[in-house]
PDB file of N, CA and C in Angstrom:
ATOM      1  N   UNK A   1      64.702 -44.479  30.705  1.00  0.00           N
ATOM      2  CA  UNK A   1      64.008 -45.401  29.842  1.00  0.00           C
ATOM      3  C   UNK A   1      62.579 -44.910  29.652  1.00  0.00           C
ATOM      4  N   UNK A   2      62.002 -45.343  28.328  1.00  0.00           N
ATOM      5  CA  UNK A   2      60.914 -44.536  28.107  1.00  0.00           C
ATOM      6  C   UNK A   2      59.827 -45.575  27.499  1.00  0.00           C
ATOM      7  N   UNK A   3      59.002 -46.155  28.598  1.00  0.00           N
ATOM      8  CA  UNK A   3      58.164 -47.116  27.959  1.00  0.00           C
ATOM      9  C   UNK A   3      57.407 -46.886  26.816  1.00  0.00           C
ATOM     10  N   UNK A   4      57.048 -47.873  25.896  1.00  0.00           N
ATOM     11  CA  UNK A   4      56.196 -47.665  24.662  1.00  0.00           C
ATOM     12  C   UNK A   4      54.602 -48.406  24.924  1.00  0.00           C
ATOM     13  N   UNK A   5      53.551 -48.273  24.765  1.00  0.00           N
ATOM     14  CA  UNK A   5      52.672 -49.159  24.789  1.00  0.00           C
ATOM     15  C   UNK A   5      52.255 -49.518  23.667  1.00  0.00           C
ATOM     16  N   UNK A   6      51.791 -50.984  23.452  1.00  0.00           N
ATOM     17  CA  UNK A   6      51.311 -51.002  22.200  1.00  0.00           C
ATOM     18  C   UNK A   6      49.792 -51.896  22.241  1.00  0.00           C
ATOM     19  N   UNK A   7      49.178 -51.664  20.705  1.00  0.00           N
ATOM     20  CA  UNK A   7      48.183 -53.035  21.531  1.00  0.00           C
ATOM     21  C   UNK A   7      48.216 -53.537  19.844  1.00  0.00           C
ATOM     22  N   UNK A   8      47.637 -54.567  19.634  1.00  0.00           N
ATOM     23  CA  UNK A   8      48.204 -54.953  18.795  1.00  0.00           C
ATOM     24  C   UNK A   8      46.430 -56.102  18.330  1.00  0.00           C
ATOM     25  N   UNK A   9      45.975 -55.753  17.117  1.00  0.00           N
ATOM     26  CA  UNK A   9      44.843 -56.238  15.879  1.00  0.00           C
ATOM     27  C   UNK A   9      45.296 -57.047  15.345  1.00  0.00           C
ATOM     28  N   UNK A  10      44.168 -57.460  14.702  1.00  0.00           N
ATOM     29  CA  UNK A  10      44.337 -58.246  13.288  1.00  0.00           C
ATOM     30  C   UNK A  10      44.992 -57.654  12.357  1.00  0.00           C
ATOM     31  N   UNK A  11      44.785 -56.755  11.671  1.00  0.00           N
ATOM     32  CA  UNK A  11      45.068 -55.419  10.807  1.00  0.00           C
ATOM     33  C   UNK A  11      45.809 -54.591  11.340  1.00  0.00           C
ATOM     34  N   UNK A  12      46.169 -54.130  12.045  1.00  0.00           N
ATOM     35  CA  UNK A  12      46.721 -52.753  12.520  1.00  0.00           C
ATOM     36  C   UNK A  12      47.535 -52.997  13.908  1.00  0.00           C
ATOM     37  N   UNK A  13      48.221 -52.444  14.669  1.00  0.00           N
ATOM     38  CA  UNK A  13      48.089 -52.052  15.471  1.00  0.00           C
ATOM     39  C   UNK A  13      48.727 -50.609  16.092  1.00  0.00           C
ATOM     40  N   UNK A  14      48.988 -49.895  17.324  1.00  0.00           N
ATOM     41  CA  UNK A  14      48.770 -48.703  17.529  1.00  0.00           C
ATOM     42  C   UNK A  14      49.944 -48.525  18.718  1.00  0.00           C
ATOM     43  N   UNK A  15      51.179 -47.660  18.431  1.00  0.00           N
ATOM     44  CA  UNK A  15      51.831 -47.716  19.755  1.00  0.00           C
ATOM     45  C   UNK A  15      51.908 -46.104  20.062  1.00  0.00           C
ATOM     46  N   UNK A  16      51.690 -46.098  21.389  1.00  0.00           N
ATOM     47  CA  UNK A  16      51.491 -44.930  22.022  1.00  0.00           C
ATOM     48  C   UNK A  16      53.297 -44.506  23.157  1.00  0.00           C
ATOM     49  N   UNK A  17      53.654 -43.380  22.559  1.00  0.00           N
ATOM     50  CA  UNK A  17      54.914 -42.689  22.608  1.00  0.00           C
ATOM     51  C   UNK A  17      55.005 -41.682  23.907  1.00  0.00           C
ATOM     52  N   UNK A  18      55.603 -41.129  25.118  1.00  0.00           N
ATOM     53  CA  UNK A  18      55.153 -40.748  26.347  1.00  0.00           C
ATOM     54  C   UNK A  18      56.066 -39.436  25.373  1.00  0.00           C
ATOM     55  N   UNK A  19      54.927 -38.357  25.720  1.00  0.00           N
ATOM     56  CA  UNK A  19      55.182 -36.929  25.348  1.00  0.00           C
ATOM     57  C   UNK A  19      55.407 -36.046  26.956  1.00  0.00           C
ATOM     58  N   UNK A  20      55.662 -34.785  27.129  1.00  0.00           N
ATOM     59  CA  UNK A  20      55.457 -33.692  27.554  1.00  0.00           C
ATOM     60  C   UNK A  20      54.095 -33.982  28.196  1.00  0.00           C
ATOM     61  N   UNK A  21      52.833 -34.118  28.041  1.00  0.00           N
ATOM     62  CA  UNK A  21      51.865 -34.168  28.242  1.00  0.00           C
ATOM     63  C   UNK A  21      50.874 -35.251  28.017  1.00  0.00           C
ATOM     64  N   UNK A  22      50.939 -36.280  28.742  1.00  0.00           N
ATOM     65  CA  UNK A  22      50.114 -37.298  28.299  1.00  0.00           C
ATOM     66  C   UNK A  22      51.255 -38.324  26.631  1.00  0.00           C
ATOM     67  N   UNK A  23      50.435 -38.686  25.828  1.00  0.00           N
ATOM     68  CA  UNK A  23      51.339 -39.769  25.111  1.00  0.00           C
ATOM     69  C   UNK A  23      50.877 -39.125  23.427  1.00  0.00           C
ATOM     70  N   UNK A  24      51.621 -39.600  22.406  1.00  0.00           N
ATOM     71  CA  UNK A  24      51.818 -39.377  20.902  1.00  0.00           C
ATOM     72  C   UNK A  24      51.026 -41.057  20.577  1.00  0.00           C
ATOM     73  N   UNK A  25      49.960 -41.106  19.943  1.00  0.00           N
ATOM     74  CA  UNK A  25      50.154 -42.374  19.422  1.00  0.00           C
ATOM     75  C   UNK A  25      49.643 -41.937  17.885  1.00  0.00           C
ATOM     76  N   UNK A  26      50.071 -43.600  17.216  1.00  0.00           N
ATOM     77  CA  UNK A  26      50.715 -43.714  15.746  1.00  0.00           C
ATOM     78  C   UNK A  26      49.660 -45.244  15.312  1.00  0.00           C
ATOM     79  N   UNK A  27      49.421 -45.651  14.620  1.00  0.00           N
ATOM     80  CA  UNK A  27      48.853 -46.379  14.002  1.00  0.00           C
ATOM     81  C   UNK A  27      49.322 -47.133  12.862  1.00  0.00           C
ATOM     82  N   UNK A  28      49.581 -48.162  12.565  1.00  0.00           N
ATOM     83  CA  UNK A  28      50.764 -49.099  11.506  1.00  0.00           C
ATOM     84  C   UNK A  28      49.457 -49.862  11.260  1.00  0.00           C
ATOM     85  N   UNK A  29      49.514 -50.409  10.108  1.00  0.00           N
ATOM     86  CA  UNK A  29      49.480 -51.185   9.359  1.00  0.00           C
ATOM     87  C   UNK A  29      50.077 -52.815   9.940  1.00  0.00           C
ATOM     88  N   UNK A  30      49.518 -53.911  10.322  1.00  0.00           N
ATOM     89  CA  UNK A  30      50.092 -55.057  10.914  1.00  0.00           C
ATOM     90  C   UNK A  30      50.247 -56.165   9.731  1.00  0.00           C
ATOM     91  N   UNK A  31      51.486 -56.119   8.917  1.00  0.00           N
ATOM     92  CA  UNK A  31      51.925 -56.338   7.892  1.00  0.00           C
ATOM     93  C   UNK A  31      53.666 -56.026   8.225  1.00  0.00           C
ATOM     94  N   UNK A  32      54.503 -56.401   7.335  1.00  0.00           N
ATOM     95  CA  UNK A  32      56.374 -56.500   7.142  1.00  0.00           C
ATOM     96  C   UNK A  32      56.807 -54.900   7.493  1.00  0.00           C
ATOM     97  N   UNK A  33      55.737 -54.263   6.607  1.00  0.00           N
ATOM     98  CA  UNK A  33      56.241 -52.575   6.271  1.00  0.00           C
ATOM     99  C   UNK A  33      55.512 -51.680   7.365  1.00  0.00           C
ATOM    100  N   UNK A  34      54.755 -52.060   7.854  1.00  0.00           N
ATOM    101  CA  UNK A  34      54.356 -51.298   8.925  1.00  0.00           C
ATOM    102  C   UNK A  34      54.863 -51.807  10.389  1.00  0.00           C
ATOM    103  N   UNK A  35      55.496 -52.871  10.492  1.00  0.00           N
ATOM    104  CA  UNK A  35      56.845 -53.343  11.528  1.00  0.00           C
ATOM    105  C   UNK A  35      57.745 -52.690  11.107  1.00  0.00           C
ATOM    106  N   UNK A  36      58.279 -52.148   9.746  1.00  0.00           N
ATOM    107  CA  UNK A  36      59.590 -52.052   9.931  1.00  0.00           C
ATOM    108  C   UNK A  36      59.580 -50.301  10.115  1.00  0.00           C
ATOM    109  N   UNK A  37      58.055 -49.621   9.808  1.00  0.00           N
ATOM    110  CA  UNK A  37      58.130 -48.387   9.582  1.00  0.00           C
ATOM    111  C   UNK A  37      57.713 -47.824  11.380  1.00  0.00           C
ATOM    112  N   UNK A  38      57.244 -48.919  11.947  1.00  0.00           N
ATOM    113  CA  UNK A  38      57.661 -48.825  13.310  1.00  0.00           C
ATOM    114  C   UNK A  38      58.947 -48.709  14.441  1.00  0.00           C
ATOM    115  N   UNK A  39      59.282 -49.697  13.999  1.00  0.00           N
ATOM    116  CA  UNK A  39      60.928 -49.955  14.389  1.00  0.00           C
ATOM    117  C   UNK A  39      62.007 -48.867  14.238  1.00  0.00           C
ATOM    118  N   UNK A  40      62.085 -48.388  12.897  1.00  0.00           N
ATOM    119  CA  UNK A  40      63.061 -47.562  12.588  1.00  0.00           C
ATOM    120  C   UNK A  40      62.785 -46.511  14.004  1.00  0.00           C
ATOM    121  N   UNK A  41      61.706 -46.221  14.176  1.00  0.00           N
ATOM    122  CA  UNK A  41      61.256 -45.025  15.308  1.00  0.00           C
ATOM    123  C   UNK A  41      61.620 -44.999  17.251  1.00  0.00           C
ATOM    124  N   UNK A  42      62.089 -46.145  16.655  1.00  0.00           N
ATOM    125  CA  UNK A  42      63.172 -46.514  18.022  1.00  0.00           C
ATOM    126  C   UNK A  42      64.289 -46.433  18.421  1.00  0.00           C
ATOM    127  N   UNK A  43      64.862 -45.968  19.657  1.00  0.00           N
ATOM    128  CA  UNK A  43      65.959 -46.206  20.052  1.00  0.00           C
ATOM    129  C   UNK A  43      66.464 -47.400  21.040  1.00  0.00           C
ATOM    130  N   UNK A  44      67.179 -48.226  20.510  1.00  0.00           N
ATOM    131  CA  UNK A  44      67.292 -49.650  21.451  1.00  0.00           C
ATOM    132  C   UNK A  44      67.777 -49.140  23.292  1.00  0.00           C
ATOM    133  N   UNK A  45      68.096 -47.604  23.239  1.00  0.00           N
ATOM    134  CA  UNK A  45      68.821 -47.813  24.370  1.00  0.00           C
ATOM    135  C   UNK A  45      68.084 -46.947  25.069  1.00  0.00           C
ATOM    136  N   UNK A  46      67.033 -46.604  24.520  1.00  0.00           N
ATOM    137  CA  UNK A  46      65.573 -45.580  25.282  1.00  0.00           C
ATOM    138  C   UNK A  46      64.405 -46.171  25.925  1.00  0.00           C
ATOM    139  N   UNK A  47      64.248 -46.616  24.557  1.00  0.00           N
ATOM    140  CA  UNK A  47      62.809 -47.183  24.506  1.00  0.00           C
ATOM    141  C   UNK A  47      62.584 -48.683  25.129  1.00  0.00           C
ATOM    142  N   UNK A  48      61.752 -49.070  25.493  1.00  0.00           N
ATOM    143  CA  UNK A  48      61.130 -50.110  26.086  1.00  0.00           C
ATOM    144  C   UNK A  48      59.763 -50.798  25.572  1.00  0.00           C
ATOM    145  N   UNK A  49      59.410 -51.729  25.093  1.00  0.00           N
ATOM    146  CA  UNK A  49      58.611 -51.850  24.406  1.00  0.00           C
ATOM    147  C   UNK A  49      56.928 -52.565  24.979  1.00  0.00           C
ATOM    148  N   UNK A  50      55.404 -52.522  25.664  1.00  0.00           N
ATOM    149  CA  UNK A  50      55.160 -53.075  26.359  1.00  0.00           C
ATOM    150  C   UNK A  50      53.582 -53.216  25.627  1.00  0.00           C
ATOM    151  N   UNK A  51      53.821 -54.750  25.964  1.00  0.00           N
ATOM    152  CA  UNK A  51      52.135 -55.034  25.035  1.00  0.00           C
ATOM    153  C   UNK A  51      51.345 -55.635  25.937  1.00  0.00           C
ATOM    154  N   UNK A  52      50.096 -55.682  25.454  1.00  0.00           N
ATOM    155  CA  UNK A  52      48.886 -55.829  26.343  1.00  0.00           C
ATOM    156  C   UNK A  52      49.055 -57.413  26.403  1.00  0.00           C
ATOM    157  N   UNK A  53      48.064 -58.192  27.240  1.00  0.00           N
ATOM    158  CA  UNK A  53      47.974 -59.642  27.016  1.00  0.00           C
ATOM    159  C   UNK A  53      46.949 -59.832  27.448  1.00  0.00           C
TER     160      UNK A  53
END
């Protein structure tokens, strides 16, 4: 399993992907299309999803 972090704006937010070396992060748009252009980038049976509070 491969945790995701995310943190999550008004506008935006940013999920960070565990690479080889330290993490990949990505930046969306916090709006319908930047959820869904997130999502697709998942695997339900990998990934793990984990937000700040």
């Amino acid at each position: 399993m491969q945790y995701i972090g995310i943190d999550i704006a008004k506008n935006s937010f940013v999920s960070a992907f565990p690479r080889d070396k330290g993490y990949s992060t990505s930046t969306y748009k916090n709006d319908l299309n930047g959820i869904k252009t997130f999502l697709v980038k998942l695997d339900k049976s990998l990934h793990h999803c984990v937000l700040e509070v």
